[in-house]
PDB file of N, CA and C in Angstrom:
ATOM      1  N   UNK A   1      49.178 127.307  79.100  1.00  0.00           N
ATOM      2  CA  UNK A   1      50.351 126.548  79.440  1.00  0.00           C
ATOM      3  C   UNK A   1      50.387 126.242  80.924  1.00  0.00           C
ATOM      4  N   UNK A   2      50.015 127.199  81.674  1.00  0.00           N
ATOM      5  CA  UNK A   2      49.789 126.771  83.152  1.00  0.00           C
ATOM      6  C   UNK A   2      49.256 125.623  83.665  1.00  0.00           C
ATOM      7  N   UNK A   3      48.241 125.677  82.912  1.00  0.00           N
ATOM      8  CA  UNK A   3      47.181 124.552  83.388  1.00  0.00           C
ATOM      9  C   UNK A   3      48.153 123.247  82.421  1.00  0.00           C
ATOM     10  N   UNK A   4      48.243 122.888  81.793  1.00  0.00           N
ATOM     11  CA  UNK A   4      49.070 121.909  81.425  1.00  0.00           C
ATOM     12  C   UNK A   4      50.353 121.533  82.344  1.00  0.00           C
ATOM     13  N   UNK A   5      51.459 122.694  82.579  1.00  0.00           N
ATOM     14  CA  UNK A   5      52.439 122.448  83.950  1.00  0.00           C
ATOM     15  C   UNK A   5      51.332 122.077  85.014  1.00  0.00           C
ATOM     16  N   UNK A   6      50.706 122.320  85.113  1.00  0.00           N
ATOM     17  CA  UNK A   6      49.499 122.331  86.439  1.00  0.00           C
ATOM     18  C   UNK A   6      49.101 120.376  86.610  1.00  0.00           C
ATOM     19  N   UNK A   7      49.337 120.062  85.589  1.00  0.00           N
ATOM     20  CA  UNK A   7      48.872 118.742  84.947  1.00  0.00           C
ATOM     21  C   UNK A   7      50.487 117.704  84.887  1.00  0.00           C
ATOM     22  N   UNK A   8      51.403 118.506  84.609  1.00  0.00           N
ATOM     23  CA  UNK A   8      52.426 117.846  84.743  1.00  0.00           C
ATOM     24  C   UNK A   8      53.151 117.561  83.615  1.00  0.00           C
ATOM     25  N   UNK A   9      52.436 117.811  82.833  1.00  0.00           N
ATOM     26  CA  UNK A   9      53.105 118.156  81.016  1.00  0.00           C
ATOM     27  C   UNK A   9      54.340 118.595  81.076  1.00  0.00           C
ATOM     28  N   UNK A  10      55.147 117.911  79.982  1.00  0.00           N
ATOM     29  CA  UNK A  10      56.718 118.577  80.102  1.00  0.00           C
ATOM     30  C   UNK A  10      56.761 119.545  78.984  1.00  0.00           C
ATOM     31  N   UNK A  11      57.683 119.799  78.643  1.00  0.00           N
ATOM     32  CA  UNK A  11      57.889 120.907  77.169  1.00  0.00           C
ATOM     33  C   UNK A  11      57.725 120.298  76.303  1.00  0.00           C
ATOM     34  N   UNK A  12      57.672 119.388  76.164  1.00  0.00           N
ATOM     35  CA  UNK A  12      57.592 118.296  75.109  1.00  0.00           C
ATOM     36  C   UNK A  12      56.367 118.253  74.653  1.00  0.00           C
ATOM     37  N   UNK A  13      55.389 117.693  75.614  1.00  0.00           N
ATOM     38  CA  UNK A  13      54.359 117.707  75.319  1.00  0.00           C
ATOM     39  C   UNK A  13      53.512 119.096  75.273  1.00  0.00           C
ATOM     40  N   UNK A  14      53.733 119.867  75.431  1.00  0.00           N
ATOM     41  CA  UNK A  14      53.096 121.206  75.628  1.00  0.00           C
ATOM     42  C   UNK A  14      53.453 121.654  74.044  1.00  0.00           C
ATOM     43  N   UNK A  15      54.728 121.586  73.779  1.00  0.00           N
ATOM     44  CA  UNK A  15      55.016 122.092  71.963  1.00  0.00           C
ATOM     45  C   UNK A  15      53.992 121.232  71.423  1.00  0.00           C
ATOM     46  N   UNK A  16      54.313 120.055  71.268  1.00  0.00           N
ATOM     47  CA  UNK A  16      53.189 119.285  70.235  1.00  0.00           C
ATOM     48  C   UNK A  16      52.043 119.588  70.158  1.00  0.00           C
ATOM     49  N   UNK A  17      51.588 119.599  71.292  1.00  0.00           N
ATOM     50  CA  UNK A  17      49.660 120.570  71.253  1.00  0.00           C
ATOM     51  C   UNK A  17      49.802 121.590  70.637  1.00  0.00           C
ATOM     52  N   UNK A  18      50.712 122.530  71.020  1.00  0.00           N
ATOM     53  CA  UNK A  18      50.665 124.122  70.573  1.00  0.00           C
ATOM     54  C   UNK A  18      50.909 123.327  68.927  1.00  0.00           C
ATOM     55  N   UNK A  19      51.715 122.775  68.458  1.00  0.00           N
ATOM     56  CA  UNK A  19      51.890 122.678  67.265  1.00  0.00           C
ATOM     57  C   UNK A  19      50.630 121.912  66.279  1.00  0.00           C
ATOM     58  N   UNK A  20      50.289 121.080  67.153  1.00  0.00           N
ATOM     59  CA  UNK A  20      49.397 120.536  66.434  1.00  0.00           C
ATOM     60  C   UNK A  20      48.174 122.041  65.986  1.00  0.00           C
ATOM     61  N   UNK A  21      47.938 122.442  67.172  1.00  0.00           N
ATOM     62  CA  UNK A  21      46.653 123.757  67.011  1.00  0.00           C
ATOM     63  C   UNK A  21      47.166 124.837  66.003  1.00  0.00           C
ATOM     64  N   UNK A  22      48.193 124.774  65.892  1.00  0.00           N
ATOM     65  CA  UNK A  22      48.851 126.192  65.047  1.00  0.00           C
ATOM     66  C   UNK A  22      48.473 125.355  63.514  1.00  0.00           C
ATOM     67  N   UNK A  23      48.603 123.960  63.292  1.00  0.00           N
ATOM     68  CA  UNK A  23      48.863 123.695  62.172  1.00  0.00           C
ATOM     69  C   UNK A  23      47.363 122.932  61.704  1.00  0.00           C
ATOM     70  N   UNK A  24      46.481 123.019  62.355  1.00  0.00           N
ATOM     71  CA  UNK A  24      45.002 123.142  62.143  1.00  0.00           C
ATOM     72  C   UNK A  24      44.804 123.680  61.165  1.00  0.00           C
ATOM     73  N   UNK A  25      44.178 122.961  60.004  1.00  0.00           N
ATOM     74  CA  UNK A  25      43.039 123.823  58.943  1.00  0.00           C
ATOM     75  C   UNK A  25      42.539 124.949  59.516  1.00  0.00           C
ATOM     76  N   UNK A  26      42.115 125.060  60.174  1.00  0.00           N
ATOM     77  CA  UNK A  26      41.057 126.219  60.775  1.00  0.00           C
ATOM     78  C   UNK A  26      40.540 125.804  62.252  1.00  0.00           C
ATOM     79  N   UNK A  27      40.570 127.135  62.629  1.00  0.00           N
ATOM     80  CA  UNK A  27      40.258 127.635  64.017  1.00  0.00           C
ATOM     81  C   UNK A  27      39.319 126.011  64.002  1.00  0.00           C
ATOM     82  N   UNK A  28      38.296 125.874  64.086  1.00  0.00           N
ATOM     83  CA  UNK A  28      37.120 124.843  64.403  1.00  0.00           C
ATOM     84  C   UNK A  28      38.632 123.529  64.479  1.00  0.00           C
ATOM     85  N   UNK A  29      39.022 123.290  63.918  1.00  0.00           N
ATOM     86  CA  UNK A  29      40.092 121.756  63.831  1.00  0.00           C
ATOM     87  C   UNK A  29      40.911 122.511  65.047  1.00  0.00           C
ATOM     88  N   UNK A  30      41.363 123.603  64.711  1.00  0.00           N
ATOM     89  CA  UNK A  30      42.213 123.566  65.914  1.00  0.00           C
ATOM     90  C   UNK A  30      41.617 123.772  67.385  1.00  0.00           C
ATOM     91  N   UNK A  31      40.594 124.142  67.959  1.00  0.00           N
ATOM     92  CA  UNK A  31      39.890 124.173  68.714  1.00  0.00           C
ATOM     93  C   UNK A  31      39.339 122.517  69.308  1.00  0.00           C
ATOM     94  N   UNK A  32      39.196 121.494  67.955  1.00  0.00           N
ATOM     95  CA  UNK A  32      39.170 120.680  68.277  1.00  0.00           C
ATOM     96  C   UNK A  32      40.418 119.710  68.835  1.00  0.00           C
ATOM     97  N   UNK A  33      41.210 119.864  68.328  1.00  0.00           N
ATOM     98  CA  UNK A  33      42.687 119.775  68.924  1.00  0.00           C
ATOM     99  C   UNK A  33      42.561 119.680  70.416  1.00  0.00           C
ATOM    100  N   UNK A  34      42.281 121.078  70.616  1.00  0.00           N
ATOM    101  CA  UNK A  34      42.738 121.341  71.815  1.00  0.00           C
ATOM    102  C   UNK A  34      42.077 120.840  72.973  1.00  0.00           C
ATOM    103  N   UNK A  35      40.629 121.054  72.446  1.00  0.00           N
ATOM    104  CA  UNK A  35      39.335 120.421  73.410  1.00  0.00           C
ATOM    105  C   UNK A  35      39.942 118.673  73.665  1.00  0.00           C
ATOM    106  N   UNK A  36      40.678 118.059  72.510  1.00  0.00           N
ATOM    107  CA  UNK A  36      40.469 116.569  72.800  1.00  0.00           C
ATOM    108  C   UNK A  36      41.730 116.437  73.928  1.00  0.00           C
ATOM    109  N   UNK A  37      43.020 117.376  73.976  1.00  0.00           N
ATOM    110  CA  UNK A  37      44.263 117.200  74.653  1.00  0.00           C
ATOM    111  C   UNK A  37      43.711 117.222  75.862  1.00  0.00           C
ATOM    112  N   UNK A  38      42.897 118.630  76.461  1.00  0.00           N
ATOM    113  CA  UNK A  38      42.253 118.904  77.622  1.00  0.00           C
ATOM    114  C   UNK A  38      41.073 118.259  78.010  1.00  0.00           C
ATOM    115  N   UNK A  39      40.599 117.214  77.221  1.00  0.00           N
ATOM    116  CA  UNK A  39      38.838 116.517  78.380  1.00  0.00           C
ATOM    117  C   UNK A  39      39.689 115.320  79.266  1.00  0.00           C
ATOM    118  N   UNK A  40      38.631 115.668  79.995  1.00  0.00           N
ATOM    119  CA  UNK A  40      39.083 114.850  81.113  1.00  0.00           C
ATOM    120  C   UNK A  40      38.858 113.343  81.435  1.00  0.00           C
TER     121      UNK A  40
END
């Protein structure tokens, strides 16, 4: 979450990631999730 405030993300957007990754088929989808929110 740091690094996202770090980025300028509001709460808003910080739930939706977390939510999207929680609601991942599986670790691998949610990992991918996350990798696509964070490349640069």
């Amino acid at each position: 979450m740091r690094a996202a405030e770090d980025e300028g993300w509001n709460d808003d957007e910080i739930q939706y990631v977390l939510d999207e990754v929680v609601e991942a088929e599986d670790n691998a989808k949610g990992l991918e999730v996350l990798d696509w929110y964070t490349a640069k």
